[in-house]
Protein backbone atom coordinates (compact mmCIF):
# COMPACT_ATOMS: atom_id res chain seq x y z
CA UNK A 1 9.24 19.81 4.07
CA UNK A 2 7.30 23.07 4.87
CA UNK A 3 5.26 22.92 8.02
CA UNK A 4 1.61 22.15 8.00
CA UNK A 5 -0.89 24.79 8.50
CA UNK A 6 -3.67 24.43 11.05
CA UNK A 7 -6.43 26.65 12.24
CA UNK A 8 -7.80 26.05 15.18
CA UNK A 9 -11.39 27.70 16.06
CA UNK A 10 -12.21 28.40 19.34
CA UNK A 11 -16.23 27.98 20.39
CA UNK A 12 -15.89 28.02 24.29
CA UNK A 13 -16.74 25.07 26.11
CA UNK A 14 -15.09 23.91 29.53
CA UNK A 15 -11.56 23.89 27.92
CA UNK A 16 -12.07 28.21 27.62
CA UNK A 17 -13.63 28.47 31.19
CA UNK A 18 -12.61 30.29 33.94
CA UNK A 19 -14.99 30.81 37.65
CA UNK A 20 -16.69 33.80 37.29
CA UNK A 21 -17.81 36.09 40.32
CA UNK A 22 -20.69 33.95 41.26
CA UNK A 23 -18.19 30.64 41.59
CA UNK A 24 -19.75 28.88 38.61
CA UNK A 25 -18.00 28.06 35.27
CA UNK A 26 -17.93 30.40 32.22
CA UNK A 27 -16.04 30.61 28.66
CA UNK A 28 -13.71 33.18 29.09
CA UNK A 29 -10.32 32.29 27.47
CA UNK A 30 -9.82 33.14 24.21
CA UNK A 31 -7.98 30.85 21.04
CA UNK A 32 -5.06 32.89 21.28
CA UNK A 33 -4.68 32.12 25.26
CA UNK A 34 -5.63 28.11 24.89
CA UNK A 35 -2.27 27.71 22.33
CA UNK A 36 -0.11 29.61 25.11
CA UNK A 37 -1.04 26.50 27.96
CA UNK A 38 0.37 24.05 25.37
CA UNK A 39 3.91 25.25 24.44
CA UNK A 40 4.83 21.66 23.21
CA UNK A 41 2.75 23.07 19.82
CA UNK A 42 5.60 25.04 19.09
CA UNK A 43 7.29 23.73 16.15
CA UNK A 44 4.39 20.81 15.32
CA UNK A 45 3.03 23.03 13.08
CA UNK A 46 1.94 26.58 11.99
CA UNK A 47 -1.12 27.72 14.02
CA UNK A 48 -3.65 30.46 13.16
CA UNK A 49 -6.65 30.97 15.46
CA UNK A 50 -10.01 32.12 14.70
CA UNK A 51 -12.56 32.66 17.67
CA UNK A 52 -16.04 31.24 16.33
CA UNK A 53 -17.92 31.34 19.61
CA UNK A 54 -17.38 31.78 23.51
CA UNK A 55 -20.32 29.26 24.55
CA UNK A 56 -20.85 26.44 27.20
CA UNK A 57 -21.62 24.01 24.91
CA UNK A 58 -25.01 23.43 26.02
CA UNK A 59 -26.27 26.44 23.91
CA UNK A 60 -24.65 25.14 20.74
CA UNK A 61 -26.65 23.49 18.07
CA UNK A 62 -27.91 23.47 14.46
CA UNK A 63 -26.89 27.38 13.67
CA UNK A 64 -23.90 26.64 15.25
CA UNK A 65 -23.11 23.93 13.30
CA UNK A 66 -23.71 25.73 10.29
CA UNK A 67 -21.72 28.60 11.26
CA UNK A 68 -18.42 25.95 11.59
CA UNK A 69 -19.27 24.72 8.17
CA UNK A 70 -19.18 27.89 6.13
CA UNK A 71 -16.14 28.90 8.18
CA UNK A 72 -14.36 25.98 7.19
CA UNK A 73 -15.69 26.18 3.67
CA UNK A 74 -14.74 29.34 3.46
CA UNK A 75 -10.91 28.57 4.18
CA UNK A 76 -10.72 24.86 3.29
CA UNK A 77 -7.97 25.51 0.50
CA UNK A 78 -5.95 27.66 2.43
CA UNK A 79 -5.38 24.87 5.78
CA UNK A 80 -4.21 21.11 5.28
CA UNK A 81 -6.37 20.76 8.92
CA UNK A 82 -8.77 22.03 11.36
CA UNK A 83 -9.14 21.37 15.28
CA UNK A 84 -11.79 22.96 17.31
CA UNK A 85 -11.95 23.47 20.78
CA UNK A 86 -15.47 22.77 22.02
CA UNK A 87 -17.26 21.74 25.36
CA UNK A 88 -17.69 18.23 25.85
CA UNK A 89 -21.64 18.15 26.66
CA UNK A 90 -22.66 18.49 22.94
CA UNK A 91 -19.33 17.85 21.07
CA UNK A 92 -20.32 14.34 19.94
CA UNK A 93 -23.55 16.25 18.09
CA UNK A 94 -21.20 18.62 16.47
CA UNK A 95 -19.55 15.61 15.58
CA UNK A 96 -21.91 13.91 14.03
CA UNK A 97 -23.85 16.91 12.61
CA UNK A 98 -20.04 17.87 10.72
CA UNK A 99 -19.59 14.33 9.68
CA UNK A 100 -22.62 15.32 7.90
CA UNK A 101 -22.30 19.18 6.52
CA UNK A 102 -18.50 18.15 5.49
CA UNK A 103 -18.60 15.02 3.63
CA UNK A 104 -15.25 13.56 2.00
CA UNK A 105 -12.77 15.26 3.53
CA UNK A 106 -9.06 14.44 2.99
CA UNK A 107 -8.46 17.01 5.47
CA UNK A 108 -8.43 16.19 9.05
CA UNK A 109 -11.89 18.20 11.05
CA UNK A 110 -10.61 17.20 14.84
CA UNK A 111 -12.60 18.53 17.84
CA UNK A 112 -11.45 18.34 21.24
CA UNK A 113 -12.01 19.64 24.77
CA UNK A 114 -11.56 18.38 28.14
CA UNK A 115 -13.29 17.98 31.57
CA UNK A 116 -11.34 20.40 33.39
CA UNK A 117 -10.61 24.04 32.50
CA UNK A 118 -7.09 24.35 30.96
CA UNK A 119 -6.80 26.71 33.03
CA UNK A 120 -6.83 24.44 35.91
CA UNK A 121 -3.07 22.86 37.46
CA UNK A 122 -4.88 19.07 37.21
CA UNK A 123 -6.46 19.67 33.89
CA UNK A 124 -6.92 17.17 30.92
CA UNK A 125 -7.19 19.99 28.63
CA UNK A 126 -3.34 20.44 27.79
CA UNK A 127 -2.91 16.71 26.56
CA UNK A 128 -6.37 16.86 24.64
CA UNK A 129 -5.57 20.18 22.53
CA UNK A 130 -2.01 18.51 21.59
CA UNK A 131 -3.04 15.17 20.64
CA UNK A 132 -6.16 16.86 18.05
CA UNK A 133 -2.55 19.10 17.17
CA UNK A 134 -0.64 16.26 16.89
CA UNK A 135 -3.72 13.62 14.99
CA UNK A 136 -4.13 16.50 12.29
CA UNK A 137 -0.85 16.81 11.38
CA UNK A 138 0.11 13.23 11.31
CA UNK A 139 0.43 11.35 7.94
CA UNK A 140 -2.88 10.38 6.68
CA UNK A 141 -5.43 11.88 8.99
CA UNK A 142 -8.96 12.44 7.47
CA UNK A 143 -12.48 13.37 8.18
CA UNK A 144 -14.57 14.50 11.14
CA UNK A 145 -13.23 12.71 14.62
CA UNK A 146 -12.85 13.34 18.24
CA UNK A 147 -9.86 12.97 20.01
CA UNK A 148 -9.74 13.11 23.67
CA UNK A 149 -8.03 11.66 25.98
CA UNK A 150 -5.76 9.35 23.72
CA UNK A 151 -8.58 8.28 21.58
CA UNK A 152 -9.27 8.79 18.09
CA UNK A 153 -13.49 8.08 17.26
CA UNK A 154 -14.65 8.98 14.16
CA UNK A 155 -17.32 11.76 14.66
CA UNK A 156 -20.79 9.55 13.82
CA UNK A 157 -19.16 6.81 16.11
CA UNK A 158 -18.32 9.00 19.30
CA UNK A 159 -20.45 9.09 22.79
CA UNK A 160 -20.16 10.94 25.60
CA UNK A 161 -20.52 8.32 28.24
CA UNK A 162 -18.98 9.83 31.35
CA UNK A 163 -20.31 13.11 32.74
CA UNK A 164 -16.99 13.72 35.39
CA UNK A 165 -14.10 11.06 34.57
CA UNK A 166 -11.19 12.29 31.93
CA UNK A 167 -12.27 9.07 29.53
CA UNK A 168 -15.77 10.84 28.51
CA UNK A 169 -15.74 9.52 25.16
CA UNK A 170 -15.92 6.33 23.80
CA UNK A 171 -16.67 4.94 20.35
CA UNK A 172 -19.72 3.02 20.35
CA UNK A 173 -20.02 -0.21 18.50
CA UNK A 174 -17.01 0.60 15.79
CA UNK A 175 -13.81 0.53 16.81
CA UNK A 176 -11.31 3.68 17.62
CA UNK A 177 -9.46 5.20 14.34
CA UNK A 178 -6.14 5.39 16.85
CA UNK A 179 -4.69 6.19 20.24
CA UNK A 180 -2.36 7.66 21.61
CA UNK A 181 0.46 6.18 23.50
CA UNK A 182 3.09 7.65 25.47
CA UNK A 183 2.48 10.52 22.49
CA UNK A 184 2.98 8.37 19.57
CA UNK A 185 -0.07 7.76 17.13
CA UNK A 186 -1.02 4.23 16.47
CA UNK A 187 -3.24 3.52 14.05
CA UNK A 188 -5.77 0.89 14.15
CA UNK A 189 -7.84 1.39 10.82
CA UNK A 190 -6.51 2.99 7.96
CA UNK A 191 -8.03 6.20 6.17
CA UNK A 192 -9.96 5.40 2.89
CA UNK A 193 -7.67 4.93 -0.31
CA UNK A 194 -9.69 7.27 -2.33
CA UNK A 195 -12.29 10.11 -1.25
CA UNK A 196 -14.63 11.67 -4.11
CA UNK A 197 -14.21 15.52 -4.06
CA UNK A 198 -15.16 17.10 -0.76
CA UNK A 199 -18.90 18.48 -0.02
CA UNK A 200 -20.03 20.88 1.97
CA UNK A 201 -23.75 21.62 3.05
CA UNK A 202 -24.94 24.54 5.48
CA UNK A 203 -28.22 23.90 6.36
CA UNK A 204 -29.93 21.92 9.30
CA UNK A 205 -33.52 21.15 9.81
CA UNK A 206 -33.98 21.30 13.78
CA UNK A 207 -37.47 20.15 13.30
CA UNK A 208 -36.35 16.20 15.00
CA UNK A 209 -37.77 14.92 17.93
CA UNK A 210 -36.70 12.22 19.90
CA UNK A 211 -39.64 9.93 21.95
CA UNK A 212 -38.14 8.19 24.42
CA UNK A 213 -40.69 5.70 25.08
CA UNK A 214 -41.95 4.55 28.62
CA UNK A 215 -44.35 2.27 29.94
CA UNK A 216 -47.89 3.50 29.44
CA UNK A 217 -47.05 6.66 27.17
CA UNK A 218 -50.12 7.98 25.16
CA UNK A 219 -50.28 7.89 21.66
CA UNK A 220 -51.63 11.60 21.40
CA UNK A 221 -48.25 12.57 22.16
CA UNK A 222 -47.55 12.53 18.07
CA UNK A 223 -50.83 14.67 16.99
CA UNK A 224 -49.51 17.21 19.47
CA UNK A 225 -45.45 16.93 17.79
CA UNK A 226 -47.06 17.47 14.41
CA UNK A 227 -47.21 21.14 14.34
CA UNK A 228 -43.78 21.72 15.05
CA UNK A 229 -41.52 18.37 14.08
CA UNK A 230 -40.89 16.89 10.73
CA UNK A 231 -39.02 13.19 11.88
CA UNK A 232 -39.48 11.64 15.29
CA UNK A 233 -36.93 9.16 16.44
CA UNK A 234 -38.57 6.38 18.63
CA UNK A 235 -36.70 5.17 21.42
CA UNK A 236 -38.05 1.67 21.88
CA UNK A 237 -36.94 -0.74 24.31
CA UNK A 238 -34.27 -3.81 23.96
CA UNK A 239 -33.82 -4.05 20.04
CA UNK A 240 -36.67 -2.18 19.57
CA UNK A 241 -40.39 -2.12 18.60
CA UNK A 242 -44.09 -0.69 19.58
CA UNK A 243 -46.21 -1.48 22.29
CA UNK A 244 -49.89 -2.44 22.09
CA UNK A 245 -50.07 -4.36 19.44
CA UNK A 246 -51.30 -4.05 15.59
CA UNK A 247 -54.35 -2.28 17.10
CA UNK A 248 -52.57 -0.53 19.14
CA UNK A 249 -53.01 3.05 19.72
CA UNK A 250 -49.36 3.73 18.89
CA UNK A 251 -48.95 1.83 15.75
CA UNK A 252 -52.34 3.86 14.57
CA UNK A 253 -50.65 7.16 15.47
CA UNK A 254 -47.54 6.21 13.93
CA UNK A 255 -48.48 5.27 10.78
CA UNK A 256 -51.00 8.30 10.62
CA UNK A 257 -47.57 10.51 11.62
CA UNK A 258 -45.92 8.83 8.22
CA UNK A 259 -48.94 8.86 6.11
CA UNK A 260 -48.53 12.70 6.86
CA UNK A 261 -45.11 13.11 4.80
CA UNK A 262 -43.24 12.70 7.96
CA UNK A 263 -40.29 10.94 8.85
CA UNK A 264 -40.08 8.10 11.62
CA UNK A 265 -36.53 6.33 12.77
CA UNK A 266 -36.94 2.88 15.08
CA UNK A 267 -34.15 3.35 17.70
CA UNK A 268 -33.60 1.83 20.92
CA UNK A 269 -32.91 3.18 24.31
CA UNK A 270 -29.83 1.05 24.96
CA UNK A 271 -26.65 1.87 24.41
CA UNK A 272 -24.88 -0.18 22.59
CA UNK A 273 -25.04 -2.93 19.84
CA UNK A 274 -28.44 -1.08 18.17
CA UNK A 275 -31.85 -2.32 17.28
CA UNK A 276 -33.37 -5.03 15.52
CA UNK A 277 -37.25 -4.44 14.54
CA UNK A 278 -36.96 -8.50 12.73
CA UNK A 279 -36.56 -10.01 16.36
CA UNK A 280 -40.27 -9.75 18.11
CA UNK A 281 -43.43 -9.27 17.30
CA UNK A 282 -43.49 -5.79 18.68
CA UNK A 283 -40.72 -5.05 16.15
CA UNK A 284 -42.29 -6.62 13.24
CA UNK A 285 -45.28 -4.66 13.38
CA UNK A 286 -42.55 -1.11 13.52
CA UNK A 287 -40.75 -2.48 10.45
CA UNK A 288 -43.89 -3.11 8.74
CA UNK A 289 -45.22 0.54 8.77
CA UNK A 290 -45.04 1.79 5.48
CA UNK A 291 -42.41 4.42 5.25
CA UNK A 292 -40.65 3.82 8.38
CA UNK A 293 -36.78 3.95 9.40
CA UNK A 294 -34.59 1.98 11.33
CA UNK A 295 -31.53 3.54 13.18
CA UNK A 296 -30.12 -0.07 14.01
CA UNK A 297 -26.49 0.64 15.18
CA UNK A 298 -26.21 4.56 14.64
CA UNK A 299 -25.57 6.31 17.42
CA UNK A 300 -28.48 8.97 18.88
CA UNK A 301 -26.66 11.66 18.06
CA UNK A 302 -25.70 10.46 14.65
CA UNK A 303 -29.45 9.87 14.09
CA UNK A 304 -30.78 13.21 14.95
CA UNK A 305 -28.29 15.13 13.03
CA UNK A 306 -28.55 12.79 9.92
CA UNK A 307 -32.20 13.63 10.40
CA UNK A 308 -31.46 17.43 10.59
CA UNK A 309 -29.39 17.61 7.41
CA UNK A 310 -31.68 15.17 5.39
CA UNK A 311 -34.81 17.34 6.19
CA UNK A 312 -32.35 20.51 5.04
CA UNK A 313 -32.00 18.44 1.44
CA UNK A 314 -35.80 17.38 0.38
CA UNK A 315 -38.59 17.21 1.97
CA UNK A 316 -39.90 14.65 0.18
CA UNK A 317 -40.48 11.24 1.87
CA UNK A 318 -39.07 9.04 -0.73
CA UNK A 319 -35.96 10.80 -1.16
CA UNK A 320 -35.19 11.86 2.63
CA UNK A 321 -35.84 7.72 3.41
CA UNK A 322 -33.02 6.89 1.07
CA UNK A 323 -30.41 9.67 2.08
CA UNK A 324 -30.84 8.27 5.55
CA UNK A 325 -30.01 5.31 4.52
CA UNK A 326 -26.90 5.83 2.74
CA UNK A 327 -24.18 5.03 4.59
CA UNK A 328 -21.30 8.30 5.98
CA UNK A 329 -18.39 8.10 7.41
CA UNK A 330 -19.12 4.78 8.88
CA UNK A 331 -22.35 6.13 10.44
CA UNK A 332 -24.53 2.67 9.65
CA UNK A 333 -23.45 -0.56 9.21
């Protein structure tokens, strides 16, 4: 049986970073250079390399994420896979925002990247950039996912939780694809029987803000969001809701924010097991709003990059309320 081809692109990150004069961290090693640290690649499969960007990924985002779409668009027939190497700070947006732009994909999109340089002795790079290797070759691999260190999350499901540790990641509130152990691939949920044809989409709307409410925040904060932003995602707290009541300052400004043509997604501030707007009072009064969203257990990033590529769709209310509800890649539940 012929070898499978992979490309791997290359967009910086900590995994490509080498000190620089001033002792600080910058992308500096190249696609090309990354594949010579892992020599255990060799024979897993044929590898061709295309360098995207050199970027911490801090200054990735939306026309970045575009950029990786039409790229692999634009050679999707000629690879079985795709890995790309990527900081870790934004990678679960990228993620989520692919999971998105690439919808249906029988071929594997894998990102990975590590906490320490590869070009460090101690680094977690080397095992990270052969496991995505080894995940997108392996029998039955499929859509967007992260794998790093010997997990496999699917790309609307993955967190960065740790800002130091080697287990960054984790997948929040669905459970891991696979792991790795001792380099063999166990899988723990199988890929879908059937996929429609693949589609791709290269346009974001960056125009999504997220409120993280606190304690005492004004409700003139959305009259001065509604020159620039099209959605807002409300971070409530516990499962979720507005405070002040139905004559509440908020709950006026929010449903003059909707009765705009805007979008508005309920989230919650905590982390895992998602919100709930049917619980209190508070939440009632949110879910009642005509118009308005609920994230309940999608992840942040998955909501603000659903929002981005709904907004790029329609802009009209009806129809971007009903993409955002339609379930991806596992994305809502």
């Amino acid at each position: 049986m012929p070898q499978k081809k992979i490309l791997l692109l290359a967009t910086g990150g900590t995994i490509a970073c080498k000190p620089t004069s001033r002792g600080v961290l910058a992308p500096a090693i190249s696609a090309g250079e990354l594949l010579q640290f892992v020599p255990e690649l060799e024979g897993l499969c044929q590898i061709d390399t295309l360098q995207l960007y050199d970027l911490d990924s801090t200054n990735i985002g939306p026309e970045h994420w575009c950029g990786m779409a039409r790229a692999i668009r634009d050679r999707y027939d000629a690879y079985d896979g795709f890995v790309i190497a990527h900081g870790t700070d934004t990678m679960a947006y990228t993620a989520a925002a692919l999971s998105y732009m690439i919808q249906n994909t029988a071929k594997p999109i894998v990102l990975t990247g590590s906490q320490k340089s590869i070009y460090n002795r101690d680094t977690d790079a080397r095992n990270n950039l052969l496991h995505a290797f080894a995940y997108a070759v392996s029998a039955g691999a499929w859509g967007v996912q992260i794998v790093f260190d010997n997990l496999v999350i699917l790309g609307t499901r993955a967190r960065k939780v740790r800002s130091k540790s080697l287990n960054a990641f984790s997948s929040i509130d669905y459970p891991e694809i696979a792991v790795f152990r001792d380099d063999r691939l166990i899988r723990y949920l199988p890929p879908p029987q059937t996929l429609p044809p693949v589609q791709f989409t290269d346009r974001m709307d960056p125009a999504v803000f997220v409120l993280r409410l606190v304690p005492g925040m004004r409700a003139d904060i959305f009259a001065a969001l509604k020159p620039y932003y099209h959605a807002v995602v409300i971070e409530g707290f516990g499962v979720g809701g507005l405070p002040g009541g139905e004559d509440g300052p908020l709950l006026h400004a929010v449903r003059d924010w909707l009765a705009s043509g805007r979008l508005a997604v309920f989230s919650t501030q905590v982390q895992h097991e998602g919100s709930d707007l049917s619980v209190y009072e508070v939440g009632r009064i949110a879910r009642d709003l005509p118009g308005a969203l609920e994230a309940r257990d999608m992840t942040p990033e998955a909501v603000v990059t659903k929002l981005m590529w709904v907004l790029a769709q329609t802009r009209d209310p009806a129809e971007a309320r009903a993409l955002f509800a339609q379930p991806v890649q596992h994305d809502l539940l």
